[in-house]
Protein backbone atom coordinates (compact mmCIF):
# COMPACT_ATOMS: atom_id res chain seq x y z
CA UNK A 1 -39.29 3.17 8.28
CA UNK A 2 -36.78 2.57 5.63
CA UNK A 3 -33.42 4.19 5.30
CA UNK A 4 -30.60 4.57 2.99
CA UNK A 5 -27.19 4.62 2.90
CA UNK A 6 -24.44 5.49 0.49
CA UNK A 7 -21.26 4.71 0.74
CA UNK A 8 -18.56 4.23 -1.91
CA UNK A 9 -21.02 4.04 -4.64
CA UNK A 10 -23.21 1.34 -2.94
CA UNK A 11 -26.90 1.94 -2.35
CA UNK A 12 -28.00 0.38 0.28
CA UNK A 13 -32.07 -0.28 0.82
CA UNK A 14 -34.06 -1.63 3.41
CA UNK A 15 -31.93 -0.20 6.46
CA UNK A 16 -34.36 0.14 9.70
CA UNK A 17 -33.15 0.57 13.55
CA UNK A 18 -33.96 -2.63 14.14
CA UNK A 19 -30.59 -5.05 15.25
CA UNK A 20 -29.95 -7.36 12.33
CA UNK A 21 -28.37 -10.52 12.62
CA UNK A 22 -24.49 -10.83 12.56
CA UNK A 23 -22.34 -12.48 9.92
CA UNK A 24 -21.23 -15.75 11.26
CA UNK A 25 -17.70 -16.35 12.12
CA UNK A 26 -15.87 -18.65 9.86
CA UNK A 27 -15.12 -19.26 6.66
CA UNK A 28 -16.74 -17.64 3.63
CA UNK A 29 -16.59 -17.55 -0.28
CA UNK A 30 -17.19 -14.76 -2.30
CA UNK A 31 -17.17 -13.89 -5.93
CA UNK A 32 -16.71 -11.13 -7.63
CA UNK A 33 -18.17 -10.22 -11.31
CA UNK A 34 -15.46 -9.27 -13.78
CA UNK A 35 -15.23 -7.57 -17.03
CA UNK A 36 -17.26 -9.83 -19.29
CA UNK A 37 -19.32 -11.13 -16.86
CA UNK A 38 -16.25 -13.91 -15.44
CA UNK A 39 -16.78 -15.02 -12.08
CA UNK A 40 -13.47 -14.88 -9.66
CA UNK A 41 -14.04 -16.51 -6.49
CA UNK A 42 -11.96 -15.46 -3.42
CA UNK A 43 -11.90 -17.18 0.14
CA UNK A 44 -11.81 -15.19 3.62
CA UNK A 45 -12.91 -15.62 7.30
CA UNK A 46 -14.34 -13.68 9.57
CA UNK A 47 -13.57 -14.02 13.32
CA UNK A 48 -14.15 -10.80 15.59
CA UNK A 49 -13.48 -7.31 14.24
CA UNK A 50 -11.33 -9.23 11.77
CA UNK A 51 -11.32 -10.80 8.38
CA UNK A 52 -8.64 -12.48 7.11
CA UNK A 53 -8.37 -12.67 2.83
CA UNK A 54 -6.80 -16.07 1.69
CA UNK A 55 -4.74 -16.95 -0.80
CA UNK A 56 -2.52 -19.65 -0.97
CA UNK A 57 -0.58 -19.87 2.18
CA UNK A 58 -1.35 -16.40 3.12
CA UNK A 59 -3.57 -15.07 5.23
CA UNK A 60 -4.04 -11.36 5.21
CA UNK A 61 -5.66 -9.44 8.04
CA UNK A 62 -8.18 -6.60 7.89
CA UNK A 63 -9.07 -5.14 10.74
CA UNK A 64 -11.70 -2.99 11.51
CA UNK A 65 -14.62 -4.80 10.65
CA UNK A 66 -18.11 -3.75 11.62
CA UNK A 67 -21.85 -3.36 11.17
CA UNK A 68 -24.07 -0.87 10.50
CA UNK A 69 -27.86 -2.11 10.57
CA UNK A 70 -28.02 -4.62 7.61
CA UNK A 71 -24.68 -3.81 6.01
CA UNK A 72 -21.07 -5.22 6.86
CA UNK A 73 -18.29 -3.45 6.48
CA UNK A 74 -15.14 -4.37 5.73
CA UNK A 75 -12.22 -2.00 5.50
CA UNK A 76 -8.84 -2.51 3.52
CA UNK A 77 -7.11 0.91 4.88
CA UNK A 78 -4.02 -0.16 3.58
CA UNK A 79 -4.85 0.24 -0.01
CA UNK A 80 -7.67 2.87 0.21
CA UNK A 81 -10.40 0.14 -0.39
CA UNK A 82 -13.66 -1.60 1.49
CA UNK A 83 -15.92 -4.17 0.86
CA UNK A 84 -19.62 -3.24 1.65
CA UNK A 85 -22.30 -5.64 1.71
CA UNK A 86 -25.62 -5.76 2.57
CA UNK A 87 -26.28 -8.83 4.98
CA UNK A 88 -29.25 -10.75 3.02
CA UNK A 89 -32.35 -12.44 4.72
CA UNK A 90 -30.30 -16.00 3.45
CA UNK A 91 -27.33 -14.62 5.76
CA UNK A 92 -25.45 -14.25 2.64
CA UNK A 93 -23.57 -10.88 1.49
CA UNK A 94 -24.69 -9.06 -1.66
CA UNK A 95 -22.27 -5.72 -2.44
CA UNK A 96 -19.51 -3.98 -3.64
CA UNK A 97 -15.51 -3.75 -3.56
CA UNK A 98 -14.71 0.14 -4.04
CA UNK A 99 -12.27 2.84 -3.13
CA UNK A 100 -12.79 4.61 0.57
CA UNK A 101 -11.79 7.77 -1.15
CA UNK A 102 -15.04 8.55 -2.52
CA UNK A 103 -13.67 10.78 -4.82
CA UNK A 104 -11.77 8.61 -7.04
CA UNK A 105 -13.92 7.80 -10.41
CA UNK A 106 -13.40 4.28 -10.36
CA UNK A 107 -17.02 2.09 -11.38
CA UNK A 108 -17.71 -0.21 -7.39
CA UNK A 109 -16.73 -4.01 -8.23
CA UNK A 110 -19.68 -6.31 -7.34
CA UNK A 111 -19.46 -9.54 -5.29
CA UNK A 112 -21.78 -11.65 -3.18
CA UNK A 113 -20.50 -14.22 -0.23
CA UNK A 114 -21.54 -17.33 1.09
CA UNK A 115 -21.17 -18.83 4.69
CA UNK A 116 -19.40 -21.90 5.07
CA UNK A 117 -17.82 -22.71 2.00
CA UNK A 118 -13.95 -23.40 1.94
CA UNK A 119 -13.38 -24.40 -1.54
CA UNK A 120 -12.24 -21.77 -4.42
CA UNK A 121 -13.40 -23.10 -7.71
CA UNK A 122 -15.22 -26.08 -7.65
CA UNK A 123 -16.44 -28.35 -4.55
CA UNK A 124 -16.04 -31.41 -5.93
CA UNK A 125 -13.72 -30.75 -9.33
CA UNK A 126 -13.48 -33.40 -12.20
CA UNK A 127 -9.89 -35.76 -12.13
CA UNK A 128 -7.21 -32.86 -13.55
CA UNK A 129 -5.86 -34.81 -17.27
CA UNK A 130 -3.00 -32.17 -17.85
CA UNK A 131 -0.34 -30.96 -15.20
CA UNK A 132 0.85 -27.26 -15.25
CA UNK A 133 3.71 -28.03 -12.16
CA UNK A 134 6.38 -26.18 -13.09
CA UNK A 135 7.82 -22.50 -14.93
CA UNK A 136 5.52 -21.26 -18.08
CA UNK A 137 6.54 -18.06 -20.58
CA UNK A 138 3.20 -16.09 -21.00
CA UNK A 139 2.10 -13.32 -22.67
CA UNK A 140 -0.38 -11.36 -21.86
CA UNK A 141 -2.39 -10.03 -24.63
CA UNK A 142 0.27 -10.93 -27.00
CA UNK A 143 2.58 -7.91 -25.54
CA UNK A 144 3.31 -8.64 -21.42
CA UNK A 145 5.60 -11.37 -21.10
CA UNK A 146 5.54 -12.69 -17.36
CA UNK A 147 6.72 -16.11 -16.04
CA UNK A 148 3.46 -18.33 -14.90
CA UNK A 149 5.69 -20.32 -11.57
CA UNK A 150 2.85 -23.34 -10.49
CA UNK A 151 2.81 -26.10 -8.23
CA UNK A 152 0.28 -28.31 -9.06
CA UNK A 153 -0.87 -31.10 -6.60
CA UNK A 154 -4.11 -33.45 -8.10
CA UNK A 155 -6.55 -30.83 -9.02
CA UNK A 156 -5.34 -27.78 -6.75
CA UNK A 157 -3.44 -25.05 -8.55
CA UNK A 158 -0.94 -22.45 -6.68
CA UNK A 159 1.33 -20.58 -8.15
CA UNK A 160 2.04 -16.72 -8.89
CA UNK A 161 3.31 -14.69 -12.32
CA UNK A 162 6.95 -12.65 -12.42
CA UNK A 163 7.53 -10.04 -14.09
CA UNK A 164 10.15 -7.44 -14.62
CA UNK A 165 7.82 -5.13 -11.99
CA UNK A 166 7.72 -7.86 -9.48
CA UNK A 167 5.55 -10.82 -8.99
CA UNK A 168 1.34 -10.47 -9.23
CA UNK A 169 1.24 -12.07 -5.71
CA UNK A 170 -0.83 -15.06 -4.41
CA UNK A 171 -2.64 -17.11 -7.08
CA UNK A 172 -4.72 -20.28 -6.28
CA UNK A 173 -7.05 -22.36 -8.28
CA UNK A 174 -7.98 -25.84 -9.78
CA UNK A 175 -7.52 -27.96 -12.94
CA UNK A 176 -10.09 -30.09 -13.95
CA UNK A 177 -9.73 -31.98 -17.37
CA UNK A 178 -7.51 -29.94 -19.27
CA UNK A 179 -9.10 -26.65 -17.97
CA UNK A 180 -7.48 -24.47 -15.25
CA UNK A 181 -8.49 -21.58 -13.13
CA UNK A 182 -6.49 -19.55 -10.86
CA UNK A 183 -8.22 -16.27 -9.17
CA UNK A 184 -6.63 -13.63 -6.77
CA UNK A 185 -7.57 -11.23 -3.95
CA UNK A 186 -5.14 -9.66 -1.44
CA UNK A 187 -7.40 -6.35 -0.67
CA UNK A 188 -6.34 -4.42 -4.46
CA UNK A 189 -7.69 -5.79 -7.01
CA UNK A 190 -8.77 -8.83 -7.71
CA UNK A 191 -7.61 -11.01 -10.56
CA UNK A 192 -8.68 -14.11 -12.59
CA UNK A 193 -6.35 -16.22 -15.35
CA UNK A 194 -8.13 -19.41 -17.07
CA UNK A 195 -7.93 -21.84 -19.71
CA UNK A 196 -6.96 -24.53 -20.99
CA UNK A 197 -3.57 -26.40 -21.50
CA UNK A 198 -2.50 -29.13 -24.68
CA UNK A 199 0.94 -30.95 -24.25
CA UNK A 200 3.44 -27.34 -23.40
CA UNK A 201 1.22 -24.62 -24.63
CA UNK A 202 -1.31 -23.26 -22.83
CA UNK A 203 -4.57 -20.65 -24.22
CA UNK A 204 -6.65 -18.53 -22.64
CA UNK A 205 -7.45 -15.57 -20.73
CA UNK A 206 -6.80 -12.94 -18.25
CA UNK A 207 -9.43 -10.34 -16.46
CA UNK A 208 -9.83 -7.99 -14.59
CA UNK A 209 -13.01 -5.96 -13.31
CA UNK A 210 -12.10 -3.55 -16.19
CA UNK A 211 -10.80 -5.66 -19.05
CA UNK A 212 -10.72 -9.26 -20.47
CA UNK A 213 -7.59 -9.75 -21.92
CA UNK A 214 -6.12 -13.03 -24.21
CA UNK A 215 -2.99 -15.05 -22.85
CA UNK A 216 -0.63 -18.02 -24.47
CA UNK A 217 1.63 -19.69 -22.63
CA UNK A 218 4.98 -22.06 -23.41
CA UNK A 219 6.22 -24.43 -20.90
CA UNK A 220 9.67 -23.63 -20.36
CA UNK A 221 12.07 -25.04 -17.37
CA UNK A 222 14.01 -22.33 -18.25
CA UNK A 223 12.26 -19.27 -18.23
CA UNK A 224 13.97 -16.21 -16.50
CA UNK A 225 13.35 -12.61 -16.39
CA UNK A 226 16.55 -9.95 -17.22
CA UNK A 227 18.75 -9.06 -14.48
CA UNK A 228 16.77 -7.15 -12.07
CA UNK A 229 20.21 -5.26 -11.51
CA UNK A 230 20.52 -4.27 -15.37
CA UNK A 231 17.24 -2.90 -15.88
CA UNK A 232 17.60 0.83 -14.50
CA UNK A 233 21.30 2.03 -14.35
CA UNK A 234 22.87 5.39 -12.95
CA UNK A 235 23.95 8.36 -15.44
CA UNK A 236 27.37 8.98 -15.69
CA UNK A 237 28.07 12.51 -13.99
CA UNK A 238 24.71 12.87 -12.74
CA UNK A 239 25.03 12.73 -8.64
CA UNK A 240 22.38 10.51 -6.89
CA UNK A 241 20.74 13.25 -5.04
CA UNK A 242 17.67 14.83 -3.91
CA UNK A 243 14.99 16.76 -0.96
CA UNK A 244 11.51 15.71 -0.34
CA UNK A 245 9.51 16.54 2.46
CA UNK A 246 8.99 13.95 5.32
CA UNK A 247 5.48 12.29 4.25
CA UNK A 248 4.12 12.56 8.07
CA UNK A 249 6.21 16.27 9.44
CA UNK A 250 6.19 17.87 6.24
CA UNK A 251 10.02 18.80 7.41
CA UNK A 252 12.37 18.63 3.86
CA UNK A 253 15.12 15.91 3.66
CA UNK A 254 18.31 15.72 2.31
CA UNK A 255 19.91 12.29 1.04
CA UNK A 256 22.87 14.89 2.26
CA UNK A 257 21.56 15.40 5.68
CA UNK A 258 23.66 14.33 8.96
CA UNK A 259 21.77 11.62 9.73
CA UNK A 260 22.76 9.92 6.63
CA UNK A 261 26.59 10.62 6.14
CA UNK A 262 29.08 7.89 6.64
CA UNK A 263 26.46 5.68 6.70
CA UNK A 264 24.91 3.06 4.00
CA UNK A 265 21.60 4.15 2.60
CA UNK A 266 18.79 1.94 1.17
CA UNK A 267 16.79 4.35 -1.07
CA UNK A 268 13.50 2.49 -2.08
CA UNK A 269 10.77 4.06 -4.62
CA UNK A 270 7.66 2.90 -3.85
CA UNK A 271 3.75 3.88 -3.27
CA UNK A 272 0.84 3.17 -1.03
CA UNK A 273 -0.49 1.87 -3.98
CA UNK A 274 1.91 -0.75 -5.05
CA UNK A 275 1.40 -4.61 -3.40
CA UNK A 276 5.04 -5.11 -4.35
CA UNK A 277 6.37 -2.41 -2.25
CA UNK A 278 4.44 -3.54 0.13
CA UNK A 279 6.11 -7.12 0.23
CA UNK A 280 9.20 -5.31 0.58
CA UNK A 281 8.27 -3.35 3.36
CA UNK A 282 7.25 -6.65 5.12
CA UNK A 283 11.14 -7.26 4.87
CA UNK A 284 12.68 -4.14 5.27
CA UNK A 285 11.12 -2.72 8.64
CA UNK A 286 12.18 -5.59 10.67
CA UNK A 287 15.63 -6.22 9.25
CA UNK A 288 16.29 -1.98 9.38
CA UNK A 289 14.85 -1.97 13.71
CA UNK A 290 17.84 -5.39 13.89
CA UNK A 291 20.80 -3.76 11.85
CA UNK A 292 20.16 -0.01 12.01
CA UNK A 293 22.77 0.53 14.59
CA UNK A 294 25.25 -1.28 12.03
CA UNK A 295 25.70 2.30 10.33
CA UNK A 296 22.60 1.98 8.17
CA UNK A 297 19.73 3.61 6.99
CA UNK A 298 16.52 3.34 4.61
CA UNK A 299 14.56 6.18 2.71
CA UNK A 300 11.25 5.09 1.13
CA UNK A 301 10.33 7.91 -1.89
CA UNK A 302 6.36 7.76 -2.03
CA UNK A 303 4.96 8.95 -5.83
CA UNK A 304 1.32 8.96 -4.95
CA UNK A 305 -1.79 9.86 -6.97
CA UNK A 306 -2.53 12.93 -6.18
CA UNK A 307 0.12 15.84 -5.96
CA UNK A 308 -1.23 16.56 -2.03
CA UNK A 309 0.84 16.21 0.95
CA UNK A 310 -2.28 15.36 2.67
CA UNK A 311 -3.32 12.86 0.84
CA UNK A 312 -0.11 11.04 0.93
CA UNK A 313 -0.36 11.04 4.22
CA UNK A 314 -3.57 9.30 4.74
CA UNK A 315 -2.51 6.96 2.38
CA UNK A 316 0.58 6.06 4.18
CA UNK A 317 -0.36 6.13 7.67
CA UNK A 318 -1.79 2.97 7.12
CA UNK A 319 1.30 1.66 5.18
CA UNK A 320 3.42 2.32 8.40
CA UNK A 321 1.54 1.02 11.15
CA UNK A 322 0.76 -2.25 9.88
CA UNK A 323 4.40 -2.75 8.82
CA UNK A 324 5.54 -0.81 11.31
CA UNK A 325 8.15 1.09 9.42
CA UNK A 326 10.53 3.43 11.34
CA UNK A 327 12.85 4.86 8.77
CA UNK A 328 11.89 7.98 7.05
CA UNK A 329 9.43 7.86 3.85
CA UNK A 330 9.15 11.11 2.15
CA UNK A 331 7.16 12.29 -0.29
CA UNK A 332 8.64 12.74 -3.86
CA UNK A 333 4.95 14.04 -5.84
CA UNK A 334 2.73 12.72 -8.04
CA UNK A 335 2.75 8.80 -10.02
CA UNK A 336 2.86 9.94 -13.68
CA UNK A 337 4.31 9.33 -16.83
CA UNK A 338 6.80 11.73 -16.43
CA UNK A 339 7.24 13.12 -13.02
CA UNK A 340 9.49 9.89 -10.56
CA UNK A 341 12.04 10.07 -13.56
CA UNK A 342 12.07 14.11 -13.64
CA UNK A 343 11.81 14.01 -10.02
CA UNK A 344 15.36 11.69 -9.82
CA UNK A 345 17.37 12.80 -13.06
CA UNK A 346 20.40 10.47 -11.86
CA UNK A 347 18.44 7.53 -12.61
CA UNK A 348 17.88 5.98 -16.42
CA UNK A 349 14.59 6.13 -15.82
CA UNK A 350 11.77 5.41 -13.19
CA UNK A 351 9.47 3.24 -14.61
CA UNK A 352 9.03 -0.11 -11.83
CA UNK A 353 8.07 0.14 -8.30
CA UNK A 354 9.58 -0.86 -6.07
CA UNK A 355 12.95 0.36 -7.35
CA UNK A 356 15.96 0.13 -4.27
CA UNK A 357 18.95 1.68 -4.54
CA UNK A 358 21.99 0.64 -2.78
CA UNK A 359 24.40 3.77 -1.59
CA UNK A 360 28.00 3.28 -0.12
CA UNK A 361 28.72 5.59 2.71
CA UNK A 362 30.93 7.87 0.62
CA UNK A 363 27.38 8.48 -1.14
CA UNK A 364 28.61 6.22 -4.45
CA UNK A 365 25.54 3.94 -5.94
CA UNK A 366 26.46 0.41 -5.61
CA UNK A 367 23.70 -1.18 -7.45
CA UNK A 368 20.55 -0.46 -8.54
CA UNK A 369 17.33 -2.87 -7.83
CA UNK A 370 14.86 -2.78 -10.04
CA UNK A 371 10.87 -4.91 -9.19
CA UNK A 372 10.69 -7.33 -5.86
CA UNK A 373 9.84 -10.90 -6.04
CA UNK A 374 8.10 -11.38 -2.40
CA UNK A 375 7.04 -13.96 -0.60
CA UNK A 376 4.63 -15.78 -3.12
CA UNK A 377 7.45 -16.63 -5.37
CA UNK A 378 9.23 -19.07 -3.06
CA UNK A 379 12.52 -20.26 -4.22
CA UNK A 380 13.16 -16.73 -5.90
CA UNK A 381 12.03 -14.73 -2.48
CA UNK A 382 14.66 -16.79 -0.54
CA UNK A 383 17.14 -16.26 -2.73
CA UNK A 384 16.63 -12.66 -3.07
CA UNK A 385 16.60 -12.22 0.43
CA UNK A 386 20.04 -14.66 0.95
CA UNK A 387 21.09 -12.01 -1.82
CA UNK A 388 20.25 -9.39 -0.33
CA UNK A 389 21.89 -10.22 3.24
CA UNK A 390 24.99 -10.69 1.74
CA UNK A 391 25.20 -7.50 -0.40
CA UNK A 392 24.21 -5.31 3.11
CA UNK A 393 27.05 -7.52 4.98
CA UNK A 394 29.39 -6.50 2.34
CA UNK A 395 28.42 -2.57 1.96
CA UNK A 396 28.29 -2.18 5.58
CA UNK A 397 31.65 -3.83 5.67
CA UNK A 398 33.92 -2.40 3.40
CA UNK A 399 36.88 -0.06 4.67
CA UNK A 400 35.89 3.33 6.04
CA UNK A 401 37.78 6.23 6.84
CA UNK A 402 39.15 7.66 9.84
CA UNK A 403 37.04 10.45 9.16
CA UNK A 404 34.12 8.40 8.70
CA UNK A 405 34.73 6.46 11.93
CA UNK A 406 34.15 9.61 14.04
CA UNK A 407 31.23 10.41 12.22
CA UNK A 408 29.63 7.02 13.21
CA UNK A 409 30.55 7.30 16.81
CA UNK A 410 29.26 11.36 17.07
């Protein structure tokens, strides 16, 4: 007798209680269909209840992965997504990429999967006659500048894009001729750039599964972004201060509270929704749990997008335990136009996330960091992080107080 199943906006046919035969362990590659019919391959593996999304040099686990009859599921928790498909008489996977929150109006994102194949692109890709190793300006539908960073070795194609936000991740592709491709899937939303390259300019195209979009790029050794510390600045008599409820107790907190006087204060706004802050997480938890008994804490301010304390919860449970974050995160209210900047009037304006601020422990804002450039960037990561070090060295070093000396030792 046949069955059905919905889930996330997948129908599912030809269920029955009959066992059906397991995806094979190992490599796959799947593709998903874009806006305007473009095809963006992306590469995982499946090995136990796992499956591990690659791109580039990372490898990024999912846990949680199981069957249900004919259909494989594969949860994303920590970005409110999952990948259904229904496991084909071929043993390849025919479904959808959607949001486990059914109630988000988003249209599913179809893909289909193949066992065994390792390559992105192209198995055997034509001899590459162009080379794009090396720092591009690009603009993205003649509006978004963002700084294509590529290391090209024969035909395959790595790289990532900065921008004054932060970078767009892992990126990896092929050149073949004078044709490139570069596609992208960390568990969001996936993402394909192509086209083709003559002498320093480059032409082509960016999509995603909503949009097609045109791009033009200028090789340039010497492209750079603005400051990231001159982008948002404080107001001048405006005190850097505010309450939010814990995200997980509910219990209100005060940048003024006990637990953070005397002491230096990382203040990060950020989302369950943002890859970016998630990078930075991936720093910050471990360096706070080594340094926190320095004198030192972190806030994370979640804007989220829905104006529910509940919600934000779920959405940062997940957040937590796979970075496992142990300073506080509080919820600061809904993503929108208006609300982060309303919701912290000190600030120019919140527009980027992340955004870290950096707090002396007489409560003064030292600096103000606006976008992250994480691990995908390389030489800009390490710096930022050597940067970074130094600047928490020197905070948590500079001349206290008497006063503030018994504080620390209360």
């Amino acid at each position: 007798m046949k069955k059905l199943l919905i889930v996330t906006g997948l129908l599912l046919t030809g269920f029955s209680s009959e066992a059906q035969t397991k995806p094979k362990d190992g490599f796959w590659r799947g593709v998903f269909t874009m806006a305007g019919g473009l095809q963006a391959p992306f590469n995982f593996e499946l090995k136990g209840k796992s499956a591990f999304l690659i791109n580039g040099t990372e490898r990024f686990e999912l846990p949680g992965v199981h069957q249900r009859a004919d259909s494989l599921f594969i949860p994303v928790d920590v970005y409110n997504r999952l990948l259904a498909a229904k496991i084909e008489n071929d043993g390849t996977l025919s479904g959808t990429f959607n949001y486990l929150d059914t109630s988000t109006p988003v249209k599913p994102i179809p893909f289909r999967a193949e066992y065994g194949k390792k390559y992105r692109f192209v198995e055997q890709p034509a001899p590459a006659a162009v080379s794009l190793q090396g720092k591009w300006d690009v603009l993205i539908n003649g509006k978004t500048k963002v700084i294509g960073v590529f290391e090209q070795r024969a035909n395959r194609l790595t790289g990532t894009f900065l921008s004054t936000g932060g970078d767009l991740r892992y990126y990896e592709g092929v050149v073949q001729a004078d044709s490139f491709a570069l596609s992208a899937f960390d568990g969001s939303s996936p993402q394909l750039f192509k086209g083709k390259v003559s002498g320093n300019q480059l032409i082509g195209e960016q999509a995603s599964a909503r949009a097609v979009q045109p791009i033009t790029g200028t090789r340039n050794a010497q492209a750079a972004l603005p400051d990231a510390y001159s982008l948002t600045t404080m107001k001048k008599g405006v005190p850097f201060a505010f309450t939010f409820p814990d995200a997980f107790s509910g219990k209100p907190v005060s940048l003024n509270d006990p637990k953070y006087r005397d002491k230096v204060v990382i203040v990060t706004i950020m989302g369950s929704w943002c890859h970016n802050c998630m990078d930075e997480a991936a720093l910050l938890s471990p360096w706070y749990e080594a340094n926190k008994k320095r004198g030192v804490e972190i806030i994370g301010l979640s804007f989220e997008y829905k104006n529910d304390p509940v919600f934000a919860k779920a959405r940062l449970e997940p957040m937590k335990k796979r970075y496992q974050i142990g300073y506080d995160i509080l919820f600061a209210g809904i993503l929108d136009g208006k609300h982060p900047s309303e919701a912290l009037p000190a600030l120019s304006e919140v527009a980027v996330f992340p955004t870290t601020i950096f707090v002396r422990r007489n409560g003064e804002v030292a600096k103000v960091h606006t976008g992250y450039s994480g691990p995908a960037t390389g030489q800009y990561y390490e710096e930022f992080v050597k940067e970074f070090n130094t600047e928490m060295d020197q905070l948590i070093n500079e001349p206290i107080s008497g006063e503030t000396k018994q504080n620390l030792n209360k």
